[in-house]
N, C-alpha and C. Protein backbone atom coordinates (compact mmCIF):
# COMPACT_ATOMS: atom_id res chain seq x y z
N UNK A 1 102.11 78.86 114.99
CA UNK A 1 100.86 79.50 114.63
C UNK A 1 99.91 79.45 115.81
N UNK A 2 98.69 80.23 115.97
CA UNK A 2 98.31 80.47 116.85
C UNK A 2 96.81 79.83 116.88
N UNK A 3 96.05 79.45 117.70
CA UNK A 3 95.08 78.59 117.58
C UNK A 3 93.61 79.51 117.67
N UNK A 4 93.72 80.97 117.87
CA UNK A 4 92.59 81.44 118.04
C UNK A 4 91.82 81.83 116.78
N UNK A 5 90.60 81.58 117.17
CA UNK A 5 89.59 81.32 116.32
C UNK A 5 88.39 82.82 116.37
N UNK A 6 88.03 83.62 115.80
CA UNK A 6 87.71 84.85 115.95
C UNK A 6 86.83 84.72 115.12
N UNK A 7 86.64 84.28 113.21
CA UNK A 7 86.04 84.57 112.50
C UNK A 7 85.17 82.95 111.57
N UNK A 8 84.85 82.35 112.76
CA UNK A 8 84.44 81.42 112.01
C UNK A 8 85.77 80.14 111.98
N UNK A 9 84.45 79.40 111.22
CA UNK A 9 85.82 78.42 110.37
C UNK A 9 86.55 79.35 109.46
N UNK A 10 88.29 78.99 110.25
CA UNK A 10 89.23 79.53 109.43
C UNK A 10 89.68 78.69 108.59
N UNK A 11 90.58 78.59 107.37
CA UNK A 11 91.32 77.58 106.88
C UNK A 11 92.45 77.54 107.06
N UNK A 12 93.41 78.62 108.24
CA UNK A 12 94.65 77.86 108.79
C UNK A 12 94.79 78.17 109.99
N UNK A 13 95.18 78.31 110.99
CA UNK A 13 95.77 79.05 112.12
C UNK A 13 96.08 80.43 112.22
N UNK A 14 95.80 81.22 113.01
CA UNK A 14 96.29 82.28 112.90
C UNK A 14 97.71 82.12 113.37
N UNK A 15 99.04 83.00 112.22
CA UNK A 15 100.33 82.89 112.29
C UNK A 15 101.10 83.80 113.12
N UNK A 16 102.13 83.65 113.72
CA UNK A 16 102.42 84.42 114.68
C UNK A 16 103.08 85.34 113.70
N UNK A 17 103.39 86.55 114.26
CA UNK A 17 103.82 87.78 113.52
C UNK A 17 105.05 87.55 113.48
N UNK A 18 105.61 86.98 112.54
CA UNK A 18 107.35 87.06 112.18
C UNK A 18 107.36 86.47 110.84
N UNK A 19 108.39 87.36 109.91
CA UNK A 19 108.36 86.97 108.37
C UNK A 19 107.80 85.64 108.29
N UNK A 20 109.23 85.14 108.40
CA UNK A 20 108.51 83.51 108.80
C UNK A 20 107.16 83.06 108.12
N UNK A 21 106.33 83.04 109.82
CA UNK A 21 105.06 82.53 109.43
C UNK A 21 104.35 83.58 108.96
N UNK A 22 104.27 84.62 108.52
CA UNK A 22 103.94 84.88 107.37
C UNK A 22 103.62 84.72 106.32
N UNK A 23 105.05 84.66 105.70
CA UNK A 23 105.37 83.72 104.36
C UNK A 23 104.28 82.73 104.52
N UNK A 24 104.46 81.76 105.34
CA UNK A 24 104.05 80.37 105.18
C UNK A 24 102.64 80.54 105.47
N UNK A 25 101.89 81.33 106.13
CA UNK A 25 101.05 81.49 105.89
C UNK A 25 100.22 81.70 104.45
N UNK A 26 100.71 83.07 104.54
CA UNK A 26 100.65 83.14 102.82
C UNK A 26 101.07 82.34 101.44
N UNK A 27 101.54 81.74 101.76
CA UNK A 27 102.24 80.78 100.72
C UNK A 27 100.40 79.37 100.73
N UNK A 28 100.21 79.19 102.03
CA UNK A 28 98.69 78.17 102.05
C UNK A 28 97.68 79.38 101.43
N UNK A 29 97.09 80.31 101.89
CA UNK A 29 95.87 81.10 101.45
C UNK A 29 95.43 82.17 100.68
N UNK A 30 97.26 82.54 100.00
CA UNK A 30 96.89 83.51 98.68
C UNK A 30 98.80 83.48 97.99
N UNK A 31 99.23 82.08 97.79
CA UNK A 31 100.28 81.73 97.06
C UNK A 31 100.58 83.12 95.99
N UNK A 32 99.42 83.43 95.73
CA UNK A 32 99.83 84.21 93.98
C UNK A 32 100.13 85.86 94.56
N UNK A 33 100.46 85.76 96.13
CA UNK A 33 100.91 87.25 96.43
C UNK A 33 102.22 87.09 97.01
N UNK A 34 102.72 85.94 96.62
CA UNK A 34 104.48 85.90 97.73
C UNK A 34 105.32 87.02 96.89
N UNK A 35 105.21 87.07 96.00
CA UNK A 35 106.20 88.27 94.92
C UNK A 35 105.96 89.39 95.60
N UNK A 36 104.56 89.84 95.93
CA UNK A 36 104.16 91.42 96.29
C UNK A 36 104.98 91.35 97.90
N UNK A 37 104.85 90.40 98.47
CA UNK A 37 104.97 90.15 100.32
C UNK A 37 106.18 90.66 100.18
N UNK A 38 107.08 90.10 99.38
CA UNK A 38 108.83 89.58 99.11
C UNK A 38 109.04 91.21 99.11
N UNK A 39 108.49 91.79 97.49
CA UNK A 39 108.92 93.21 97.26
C UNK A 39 108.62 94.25 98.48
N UNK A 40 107.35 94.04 99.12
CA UNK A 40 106.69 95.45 100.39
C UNK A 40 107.79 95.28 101.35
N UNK A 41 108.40 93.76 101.56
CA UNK A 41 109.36 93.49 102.65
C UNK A 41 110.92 94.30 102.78
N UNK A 42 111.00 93.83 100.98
CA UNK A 42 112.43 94.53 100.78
C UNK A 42 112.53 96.06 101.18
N UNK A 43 111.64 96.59 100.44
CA UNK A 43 110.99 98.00 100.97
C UNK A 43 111.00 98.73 102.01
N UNK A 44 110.54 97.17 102.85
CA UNK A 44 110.55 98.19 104.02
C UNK A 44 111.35 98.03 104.89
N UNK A 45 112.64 97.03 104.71
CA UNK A 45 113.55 97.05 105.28
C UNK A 45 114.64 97.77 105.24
N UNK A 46 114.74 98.27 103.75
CA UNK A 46 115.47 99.73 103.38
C UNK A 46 114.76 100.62 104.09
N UNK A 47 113.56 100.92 103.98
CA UNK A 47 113.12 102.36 104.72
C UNK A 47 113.90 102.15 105.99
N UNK A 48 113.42 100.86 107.08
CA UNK A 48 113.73 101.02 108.47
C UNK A 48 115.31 101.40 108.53
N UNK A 49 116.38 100.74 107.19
CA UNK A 49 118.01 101.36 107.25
C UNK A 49 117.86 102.82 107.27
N UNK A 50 116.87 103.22 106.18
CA UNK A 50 117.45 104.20 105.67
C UNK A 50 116.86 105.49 107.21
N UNK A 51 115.55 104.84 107.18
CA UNK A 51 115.33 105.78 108.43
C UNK A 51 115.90 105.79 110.11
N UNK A 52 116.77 104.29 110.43
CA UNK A 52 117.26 104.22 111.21
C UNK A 52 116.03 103.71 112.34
N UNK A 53 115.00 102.99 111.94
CA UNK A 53 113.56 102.82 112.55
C UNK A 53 113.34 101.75 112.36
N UNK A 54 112.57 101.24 113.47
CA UNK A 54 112.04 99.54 113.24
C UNK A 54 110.12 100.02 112.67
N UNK A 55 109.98 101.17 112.46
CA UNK A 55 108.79 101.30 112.16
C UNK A 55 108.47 100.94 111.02
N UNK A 56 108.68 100.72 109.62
CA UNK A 56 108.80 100.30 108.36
C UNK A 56 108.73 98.69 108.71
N UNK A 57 109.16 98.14 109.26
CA UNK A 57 108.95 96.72 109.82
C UNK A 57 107.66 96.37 110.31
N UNK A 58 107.91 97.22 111.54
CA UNK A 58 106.41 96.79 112.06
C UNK A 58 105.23 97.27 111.34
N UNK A 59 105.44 97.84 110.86
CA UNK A 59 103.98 98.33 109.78
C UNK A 59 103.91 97.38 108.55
N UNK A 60 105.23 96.85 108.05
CA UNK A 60 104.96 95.45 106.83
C UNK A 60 104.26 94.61 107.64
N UNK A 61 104.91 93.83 108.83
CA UNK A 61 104.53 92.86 109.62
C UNK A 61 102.61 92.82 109.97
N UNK A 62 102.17 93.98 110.33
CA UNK A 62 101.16 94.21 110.63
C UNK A 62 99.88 94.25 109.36
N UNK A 63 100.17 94.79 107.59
CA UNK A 63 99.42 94.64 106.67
C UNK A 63 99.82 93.56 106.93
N UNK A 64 100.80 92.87 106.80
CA UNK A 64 100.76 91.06 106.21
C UNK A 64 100.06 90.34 106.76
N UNK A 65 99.66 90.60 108.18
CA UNK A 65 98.98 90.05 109.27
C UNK A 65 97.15 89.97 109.11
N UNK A 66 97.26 91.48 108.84
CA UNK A 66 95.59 91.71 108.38
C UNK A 66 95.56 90.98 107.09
N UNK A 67 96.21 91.31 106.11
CA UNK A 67 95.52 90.32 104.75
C UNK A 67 95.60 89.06 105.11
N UNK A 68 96.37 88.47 105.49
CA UNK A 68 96.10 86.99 105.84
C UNK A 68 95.04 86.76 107.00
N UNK A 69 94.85 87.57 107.93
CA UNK A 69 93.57 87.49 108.35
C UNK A 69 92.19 87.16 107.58
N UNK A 70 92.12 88.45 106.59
CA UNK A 70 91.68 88.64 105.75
C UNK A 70 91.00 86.91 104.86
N UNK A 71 92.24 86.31 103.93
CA UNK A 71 92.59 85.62 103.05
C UNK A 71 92.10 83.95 103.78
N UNK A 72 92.52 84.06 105.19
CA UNK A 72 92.48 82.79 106.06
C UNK A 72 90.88 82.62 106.70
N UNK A 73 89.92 84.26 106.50
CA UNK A 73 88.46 83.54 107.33
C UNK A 73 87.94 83.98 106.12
N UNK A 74 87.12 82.78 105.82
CA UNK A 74 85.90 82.60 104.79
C UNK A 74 85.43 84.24 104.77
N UNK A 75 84.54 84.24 105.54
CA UNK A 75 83.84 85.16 105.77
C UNK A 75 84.07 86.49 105.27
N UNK A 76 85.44 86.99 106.46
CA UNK A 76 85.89 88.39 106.05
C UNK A 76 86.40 88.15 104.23
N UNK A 77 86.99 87.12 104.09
CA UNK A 77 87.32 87.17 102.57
C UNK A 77 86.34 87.58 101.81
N UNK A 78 85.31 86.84 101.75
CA UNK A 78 83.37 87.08 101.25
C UNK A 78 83.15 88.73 101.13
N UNK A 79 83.37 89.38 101.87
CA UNK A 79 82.85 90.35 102.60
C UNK A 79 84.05 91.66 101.80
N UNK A 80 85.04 90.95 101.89
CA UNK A 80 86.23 91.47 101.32
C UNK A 80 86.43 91.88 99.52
N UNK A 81 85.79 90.83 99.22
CA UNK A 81 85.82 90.60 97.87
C UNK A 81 84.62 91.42 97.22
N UNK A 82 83.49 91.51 97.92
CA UNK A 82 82.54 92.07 97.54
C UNK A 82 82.34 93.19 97.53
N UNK A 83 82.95 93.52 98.71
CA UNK A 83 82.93 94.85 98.95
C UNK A 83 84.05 95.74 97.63
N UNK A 84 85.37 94.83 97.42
CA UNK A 84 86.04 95.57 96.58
C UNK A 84 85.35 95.48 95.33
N UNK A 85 84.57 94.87 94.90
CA UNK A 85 84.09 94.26 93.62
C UNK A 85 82.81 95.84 93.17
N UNK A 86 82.69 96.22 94.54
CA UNK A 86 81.39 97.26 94.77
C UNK A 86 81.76 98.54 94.58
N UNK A 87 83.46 98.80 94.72
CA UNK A 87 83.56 99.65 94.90
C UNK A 87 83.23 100.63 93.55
N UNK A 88 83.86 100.04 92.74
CA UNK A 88 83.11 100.90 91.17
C UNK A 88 82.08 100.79 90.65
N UNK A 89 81.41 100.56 91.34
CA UNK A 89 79.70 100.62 90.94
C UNK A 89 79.27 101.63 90.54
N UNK A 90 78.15 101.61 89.94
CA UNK A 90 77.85 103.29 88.82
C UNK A 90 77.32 103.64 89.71
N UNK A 91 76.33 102.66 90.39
CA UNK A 91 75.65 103.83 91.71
C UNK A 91 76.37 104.47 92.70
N UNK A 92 76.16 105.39 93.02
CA UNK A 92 77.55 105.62 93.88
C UNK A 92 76.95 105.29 95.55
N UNK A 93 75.93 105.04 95.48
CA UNK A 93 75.49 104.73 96.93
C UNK A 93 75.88 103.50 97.13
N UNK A 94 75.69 103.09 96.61
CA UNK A 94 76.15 101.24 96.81
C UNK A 94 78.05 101.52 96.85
N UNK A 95 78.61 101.92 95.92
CA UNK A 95 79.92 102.50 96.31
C UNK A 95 80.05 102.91 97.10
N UNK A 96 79.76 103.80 97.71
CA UNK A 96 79.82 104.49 99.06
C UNK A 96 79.25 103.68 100.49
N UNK A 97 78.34 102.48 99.93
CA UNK A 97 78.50 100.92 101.18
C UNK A 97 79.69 100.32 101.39
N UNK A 98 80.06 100.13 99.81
CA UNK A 98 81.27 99.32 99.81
C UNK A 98 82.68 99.58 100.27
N UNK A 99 83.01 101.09 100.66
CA UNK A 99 83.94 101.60 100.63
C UNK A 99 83.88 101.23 102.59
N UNK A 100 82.27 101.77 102.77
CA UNK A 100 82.27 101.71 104.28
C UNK A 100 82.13 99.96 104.89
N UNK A 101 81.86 99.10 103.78
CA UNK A 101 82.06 97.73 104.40
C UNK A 101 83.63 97.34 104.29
N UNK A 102 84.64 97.55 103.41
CA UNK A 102 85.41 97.70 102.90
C UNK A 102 86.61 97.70 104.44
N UNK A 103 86.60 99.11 104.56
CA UNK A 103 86.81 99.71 105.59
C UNK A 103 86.49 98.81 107.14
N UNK A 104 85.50 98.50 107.22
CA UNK A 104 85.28 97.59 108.44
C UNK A 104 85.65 95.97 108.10
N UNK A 105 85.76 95.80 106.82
CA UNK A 105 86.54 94.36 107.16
C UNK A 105 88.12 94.72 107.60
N UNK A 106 88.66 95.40 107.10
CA UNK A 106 89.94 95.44 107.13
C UNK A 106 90.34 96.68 108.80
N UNK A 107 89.19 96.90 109.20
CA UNK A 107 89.73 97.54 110.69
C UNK A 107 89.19 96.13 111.41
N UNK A 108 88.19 94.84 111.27
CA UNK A 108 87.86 93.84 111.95
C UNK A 108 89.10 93.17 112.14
N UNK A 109 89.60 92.81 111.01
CA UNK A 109 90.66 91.99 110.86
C UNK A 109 92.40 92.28 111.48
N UNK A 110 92.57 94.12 111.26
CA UNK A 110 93.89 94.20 112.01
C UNK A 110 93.25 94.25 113.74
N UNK A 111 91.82 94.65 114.26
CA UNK A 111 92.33 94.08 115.51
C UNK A 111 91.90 92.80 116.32
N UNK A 112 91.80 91.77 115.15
CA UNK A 112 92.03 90.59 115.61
C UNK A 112 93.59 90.08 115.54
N UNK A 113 94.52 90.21 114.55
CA UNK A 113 96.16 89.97 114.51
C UNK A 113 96.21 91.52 115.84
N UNK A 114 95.53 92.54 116.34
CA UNK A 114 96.44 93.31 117.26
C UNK A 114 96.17 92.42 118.97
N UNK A 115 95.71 91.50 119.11
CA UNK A 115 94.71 91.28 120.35
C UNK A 115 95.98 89.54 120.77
């Protein structure tokens, strides 16, 4: 796992990109998604057969990376949660924050796992 620190106090290391630490990542900071990780994986390891492509890989590897980004800094989690929590709001302006905070946690976070 990797020691850089981007978003604050984190609560684990950032994990290097391979199933692997992944998993184990995920398994410390959002346990109750290893089923979903397991199934997107299987998924997309058939696509990469079926398409003859390591691209289906690297694109699992890379969401798994951002949500645990995500899941592992206080903060973006905060920010994360709220924002999804916003998104059905009756107002639609405040929806239409949330969609655009939404959006910037989750472009913050893949290019901290791209760097």
């Amino acid at each position: 796992m990797s020691t850089q620190a981007d978003h604050g106090h984190e609560l684990i290391p950032r994990p290097e990109h391979t199933p692997d630490a992944l998993r184990a990542a995920l398994a410390v900071v959002s346990p109750g998604r290893l089923p979903e990780m397991q199934q997107t994986k299987d998924e997309a390891f058939a696509k990469a057969v079926e398409w003859q492509s390591l691209s289906p890989v690297q694109s699992w590897v890379l969401t798994w990376a951002r949500d645990i980004e995500i899941a592992r800094c206080p903060e973006l989690s905060t920010r994360h949660a709220r924002a999804t929590q916003d998104l059905e709001h009756e107002d639609g302006a405040v929806a239409r924050e949330a969609l655009r905070e939404l959006s910037a946690v989750l472009d913050e976070a893949m290019k901290a796992v791209r760097t």
